[in-house]
C-alpha atoms as a PDB file:
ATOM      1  CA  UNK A   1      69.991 -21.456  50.462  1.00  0.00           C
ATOM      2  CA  UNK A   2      66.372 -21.603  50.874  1.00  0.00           C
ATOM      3  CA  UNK A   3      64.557 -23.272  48.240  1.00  0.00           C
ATOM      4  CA  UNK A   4      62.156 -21.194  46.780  1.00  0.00           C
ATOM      5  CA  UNK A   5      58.773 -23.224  45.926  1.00  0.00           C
ATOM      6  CA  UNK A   6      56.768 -22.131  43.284  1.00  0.00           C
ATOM      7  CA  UNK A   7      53.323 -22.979  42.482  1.00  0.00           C
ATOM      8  CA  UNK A   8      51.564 -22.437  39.600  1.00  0.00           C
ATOM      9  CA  UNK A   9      47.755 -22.009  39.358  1.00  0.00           C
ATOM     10  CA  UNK A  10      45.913 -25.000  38.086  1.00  0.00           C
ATOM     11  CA  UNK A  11      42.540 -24.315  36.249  1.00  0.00           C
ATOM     12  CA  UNK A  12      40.253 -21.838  36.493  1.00  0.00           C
ATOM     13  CA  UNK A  13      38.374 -19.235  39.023  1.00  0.00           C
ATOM     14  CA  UNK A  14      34.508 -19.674  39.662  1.00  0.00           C
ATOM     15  CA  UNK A  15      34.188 -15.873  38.769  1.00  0.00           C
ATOM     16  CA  UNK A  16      36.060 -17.366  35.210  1.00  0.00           C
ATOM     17  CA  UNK A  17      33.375 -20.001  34.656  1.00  0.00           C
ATOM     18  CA  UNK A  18      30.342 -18.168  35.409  1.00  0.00           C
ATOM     19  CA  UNK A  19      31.420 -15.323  33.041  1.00  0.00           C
ATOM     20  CA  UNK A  20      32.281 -18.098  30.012  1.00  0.00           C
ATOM     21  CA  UNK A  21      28.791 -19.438  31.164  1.00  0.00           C
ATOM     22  CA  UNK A  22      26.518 -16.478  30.876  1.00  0.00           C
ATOM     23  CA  UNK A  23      28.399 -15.118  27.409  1.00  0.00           C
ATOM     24  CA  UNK A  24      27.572 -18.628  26.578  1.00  0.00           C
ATOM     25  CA  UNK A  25      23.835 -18.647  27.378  1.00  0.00           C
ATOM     26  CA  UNK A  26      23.501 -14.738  26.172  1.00  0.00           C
ATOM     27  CA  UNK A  27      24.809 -16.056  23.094  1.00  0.00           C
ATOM     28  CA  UNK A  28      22.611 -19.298  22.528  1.00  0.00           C
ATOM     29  CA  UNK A  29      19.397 -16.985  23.666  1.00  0.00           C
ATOM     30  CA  UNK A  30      20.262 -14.870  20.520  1.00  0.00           C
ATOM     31  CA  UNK A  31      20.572 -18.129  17.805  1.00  0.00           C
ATOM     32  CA  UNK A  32      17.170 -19.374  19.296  1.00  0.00           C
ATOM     33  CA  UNK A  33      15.260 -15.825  18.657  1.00  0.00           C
ATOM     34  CA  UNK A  34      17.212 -15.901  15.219  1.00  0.00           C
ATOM     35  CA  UNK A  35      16.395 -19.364  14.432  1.00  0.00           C
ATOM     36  CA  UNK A  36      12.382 -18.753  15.472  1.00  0.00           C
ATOM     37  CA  UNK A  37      12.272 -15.777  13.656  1.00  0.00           C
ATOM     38  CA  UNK A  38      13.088 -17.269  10.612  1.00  0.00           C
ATOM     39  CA  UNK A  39      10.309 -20.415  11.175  1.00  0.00           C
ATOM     40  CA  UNK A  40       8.235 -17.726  12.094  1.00  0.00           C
ATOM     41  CA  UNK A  41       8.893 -15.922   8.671  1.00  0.00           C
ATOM     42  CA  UNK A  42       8.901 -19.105   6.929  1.00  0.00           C
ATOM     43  CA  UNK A  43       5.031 -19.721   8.260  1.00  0.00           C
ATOM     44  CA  UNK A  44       3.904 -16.480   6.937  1.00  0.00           C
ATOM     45  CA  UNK A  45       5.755 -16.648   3.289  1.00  0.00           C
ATOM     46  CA  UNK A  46       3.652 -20.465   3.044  1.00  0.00           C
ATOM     47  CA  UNK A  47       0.542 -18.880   3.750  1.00  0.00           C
ATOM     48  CA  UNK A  48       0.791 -16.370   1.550  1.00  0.00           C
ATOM     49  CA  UNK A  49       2.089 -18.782  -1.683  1.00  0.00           C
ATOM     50  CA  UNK A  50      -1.185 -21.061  -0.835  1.00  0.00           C
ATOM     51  CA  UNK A  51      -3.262 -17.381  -1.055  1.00  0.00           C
ATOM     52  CA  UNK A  52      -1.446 -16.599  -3.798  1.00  0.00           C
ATOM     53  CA  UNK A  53      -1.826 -20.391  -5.319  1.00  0.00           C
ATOM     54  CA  UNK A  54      -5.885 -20.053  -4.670  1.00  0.00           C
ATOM     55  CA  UNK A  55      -6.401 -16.765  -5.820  1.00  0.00           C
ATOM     56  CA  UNK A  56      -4.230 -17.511  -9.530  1.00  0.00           C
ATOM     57  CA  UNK A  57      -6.850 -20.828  -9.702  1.00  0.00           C
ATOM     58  CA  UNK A  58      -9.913 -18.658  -9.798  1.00  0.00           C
ATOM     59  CA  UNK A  59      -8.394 -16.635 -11.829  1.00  0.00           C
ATOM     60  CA  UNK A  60      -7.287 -19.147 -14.286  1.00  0.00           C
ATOM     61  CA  UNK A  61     -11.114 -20.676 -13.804  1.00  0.00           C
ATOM     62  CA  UNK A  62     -12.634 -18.036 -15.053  1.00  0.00           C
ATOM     63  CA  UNK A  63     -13.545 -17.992 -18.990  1.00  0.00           C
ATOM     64  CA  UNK A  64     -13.501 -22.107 -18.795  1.00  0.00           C
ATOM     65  CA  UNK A  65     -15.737 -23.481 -15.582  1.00  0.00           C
ATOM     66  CA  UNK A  66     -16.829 -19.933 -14.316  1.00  0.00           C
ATOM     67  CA  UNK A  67     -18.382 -17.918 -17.793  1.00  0.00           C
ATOM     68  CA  UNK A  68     -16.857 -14.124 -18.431  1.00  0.00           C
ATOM     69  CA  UNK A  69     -20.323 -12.433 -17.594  1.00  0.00           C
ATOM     70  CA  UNK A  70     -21.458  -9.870 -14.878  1.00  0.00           C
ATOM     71  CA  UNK A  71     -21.307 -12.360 -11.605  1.00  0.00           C
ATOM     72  CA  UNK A  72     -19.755 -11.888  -7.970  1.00  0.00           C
ATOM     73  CA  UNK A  73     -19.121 -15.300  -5.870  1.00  0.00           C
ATOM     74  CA  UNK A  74     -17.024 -16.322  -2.620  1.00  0.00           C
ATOM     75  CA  UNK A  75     -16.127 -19.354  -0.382  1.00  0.00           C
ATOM     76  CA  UNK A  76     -13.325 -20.992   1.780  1.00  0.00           C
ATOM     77  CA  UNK A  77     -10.361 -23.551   1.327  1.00  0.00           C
ATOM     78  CA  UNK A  78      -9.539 -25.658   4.045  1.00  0.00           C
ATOM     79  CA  UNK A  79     -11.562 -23.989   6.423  1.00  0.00           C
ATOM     80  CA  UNK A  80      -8.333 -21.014   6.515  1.00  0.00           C
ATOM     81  CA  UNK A  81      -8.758 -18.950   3.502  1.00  0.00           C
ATOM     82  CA  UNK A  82     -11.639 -17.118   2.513  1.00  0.00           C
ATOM     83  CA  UNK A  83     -12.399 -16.030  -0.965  1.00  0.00           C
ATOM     84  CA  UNK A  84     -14.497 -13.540  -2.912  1.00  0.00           C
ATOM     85  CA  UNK A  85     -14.643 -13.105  -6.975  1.00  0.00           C
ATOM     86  CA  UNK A  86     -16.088 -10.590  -8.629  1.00  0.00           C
ATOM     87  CA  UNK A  87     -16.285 -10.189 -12.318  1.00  0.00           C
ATOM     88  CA  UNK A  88     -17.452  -7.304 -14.238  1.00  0.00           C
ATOM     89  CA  UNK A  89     -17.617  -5.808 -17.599  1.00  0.00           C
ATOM     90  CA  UNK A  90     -14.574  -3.322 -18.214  1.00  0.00           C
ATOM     91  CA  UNK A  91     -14.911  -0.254 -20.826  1.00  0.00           C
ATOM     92  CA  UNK A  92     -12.207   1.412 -22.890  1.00  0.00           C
ATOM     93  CA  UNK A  93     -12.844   5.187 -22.970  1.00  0.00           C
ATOM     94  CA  UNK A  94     -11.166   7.045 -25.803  1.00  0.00           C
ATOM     95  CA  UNK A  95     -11.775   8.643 -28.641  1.00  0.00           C
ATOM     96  CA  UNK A  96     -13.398   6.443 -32.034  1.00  0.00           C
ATOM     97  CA  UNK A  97     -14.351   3.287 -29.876  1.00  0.00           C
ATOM     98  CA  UNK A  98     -17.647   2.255 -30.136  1.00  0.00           C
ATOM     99  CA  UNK A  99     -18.613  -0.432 -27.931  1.00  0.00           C
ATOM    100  CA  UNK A 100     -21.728  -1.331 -30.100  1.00  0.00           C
ATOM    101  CA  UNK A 101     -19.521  -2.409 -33.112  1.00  0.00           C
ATOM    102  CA  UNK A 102     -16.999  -4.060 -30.485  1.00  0.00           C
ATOM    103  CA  UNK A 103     -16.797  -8.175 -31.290  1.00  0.00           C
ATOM    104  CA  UNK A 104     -15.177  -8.868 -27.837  1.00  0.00           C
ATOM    105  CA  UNK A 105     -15.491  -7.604 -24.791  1.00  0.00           C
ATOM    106  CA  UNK A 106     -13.424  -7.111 -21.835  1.00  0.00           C
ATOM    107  CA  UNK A 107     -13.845  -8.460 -18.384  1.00  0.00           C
ATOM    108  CA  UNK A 108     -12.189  -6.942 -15.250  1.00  0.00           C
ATOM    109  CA  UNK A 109     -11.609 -10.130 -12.919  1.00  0.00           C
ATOM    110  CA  UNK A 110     -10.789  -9.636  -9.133  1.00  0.00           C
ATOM    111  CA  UNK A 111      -9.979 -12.023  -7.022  1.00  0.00           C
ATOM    112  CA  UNK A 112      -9.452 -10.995  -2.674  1.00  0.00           C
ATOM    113  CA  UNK A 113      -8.339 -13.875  -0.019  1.00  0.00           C
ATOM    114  CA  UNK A 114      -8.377 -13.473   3.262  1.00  0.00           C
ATOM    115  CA  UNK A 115      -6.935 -15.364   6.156  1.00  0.00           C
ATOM    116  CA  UNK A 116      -6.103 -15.076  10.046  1.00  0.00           C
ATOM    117  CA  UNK A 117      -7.680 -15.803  13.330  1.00  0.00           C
ATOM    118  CA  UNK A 118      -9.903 -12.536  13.101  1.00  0.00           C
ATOM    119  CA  UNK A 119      -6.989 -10.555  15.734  1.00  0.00           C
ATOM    120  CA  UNK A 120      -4.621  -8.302  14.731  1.00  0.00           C
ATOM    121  CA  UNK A 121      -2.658 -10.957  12.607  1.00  0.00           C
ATOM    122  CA  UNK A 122      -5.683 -10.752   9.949  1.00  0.00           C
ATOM    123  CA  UNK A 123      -3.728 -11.114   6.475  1.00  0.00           C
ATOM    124  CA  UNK A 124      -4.960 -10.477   2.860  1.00  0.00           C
ATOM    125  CA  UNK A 125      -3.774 -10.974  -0.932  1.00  0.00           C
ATOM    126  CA  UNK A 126      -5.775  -9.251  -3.957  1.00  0.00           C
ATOM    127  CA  UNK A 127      -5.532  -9.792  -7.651  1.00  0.00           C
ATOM    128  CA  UNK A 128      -7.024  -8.838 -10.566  1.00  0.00           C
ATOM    129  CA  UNK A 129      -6.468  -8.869 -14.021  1.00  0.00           C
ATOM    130  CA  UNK A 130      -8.454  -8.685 -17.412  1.00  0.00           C
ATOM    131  CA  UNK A 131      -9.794 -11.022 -19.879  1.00  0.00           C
ATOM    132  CA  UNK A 132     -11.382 -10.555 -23.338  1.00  0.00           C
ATOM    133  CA  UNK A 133     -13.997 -12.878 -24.355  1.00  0.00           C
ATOM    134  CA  UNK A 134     -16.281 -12.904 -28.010  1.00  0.00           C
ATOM    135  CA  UNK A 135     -19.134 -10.793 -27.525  1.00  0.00           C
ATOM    136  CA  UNK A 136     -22.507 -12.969 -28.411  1.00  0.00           C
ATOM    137  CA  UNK A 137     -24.583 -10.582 -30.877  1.00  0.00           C
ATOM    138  CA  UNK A 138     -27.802 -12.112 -30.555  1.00  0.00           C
ATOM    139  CA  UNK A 139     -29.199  -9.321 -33.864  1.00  0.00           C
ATOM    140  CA  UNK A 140     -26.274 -11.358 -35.622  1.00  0.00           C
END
């Protein structure tokens, strides 16, 4: 009787390891774009809450260290965002109001920032809202 020898194969083919290896990188290529995506979008949503954060301040300065009158202004914050503020008088139209006999007045604030490095990227927020103030009679 002849003895019969078997062998068994012990680990695995090159052809085997360079397929695990390039599913491997293909797959690690696709976290890293997932993972800087989401910094990416993380970046933008931060720059817009600061916008957001300067634009409600201006807003909330008016009527108290800016006065409810006629009056247009802008500036920057941390040499990023640019402002601009523009108040003006805001009229009801309808029938039986008379603005004459009016004792307050409305104000129509708006408040625009603007941010970006001047490309394509350029990114803006606007607000606006209104605020009644007491009209000053001065025949009173």
């Amino acid at each position: 009787m002849k003895a019969s020898k078997i062998t068994k194969q012990q680990g695995f083919s090159l052809l085997e390891i360079l397929i695990a290896f390039s599913i491997l990188a293909l797959s690690l290529g696709i976290l890293l774009k997932i993972f800087s995506g989401g910094v990416n979008t993380a970046v933008v949503a931060e720059d817009y809450t600061i916008a957001v954060q300067i634009a409600e301040s201006l807003i909330a300065k008016t009527g108290s260290e800016i006065p409810l009158k006629d009056h247009q202004s802008s500036g920057d914050e941390n040499k990023k965002y640019h402002w601009s503020l523009s108040i003006s008088p805001f009229f009801l139209s309808g029938e039986g109001i008379d603005p004459k006999a009016a004792t307050a007045q409305l104000f129509k604030i708006n408040v625009t920032v603007n941010w970006g490095d001047g490309q394509n990227d350029d990114r803006q927020i606007q607000l606006t809202t209104l605020k009644l103030a007491a009209k000053s009679n001065a025949a009173s």
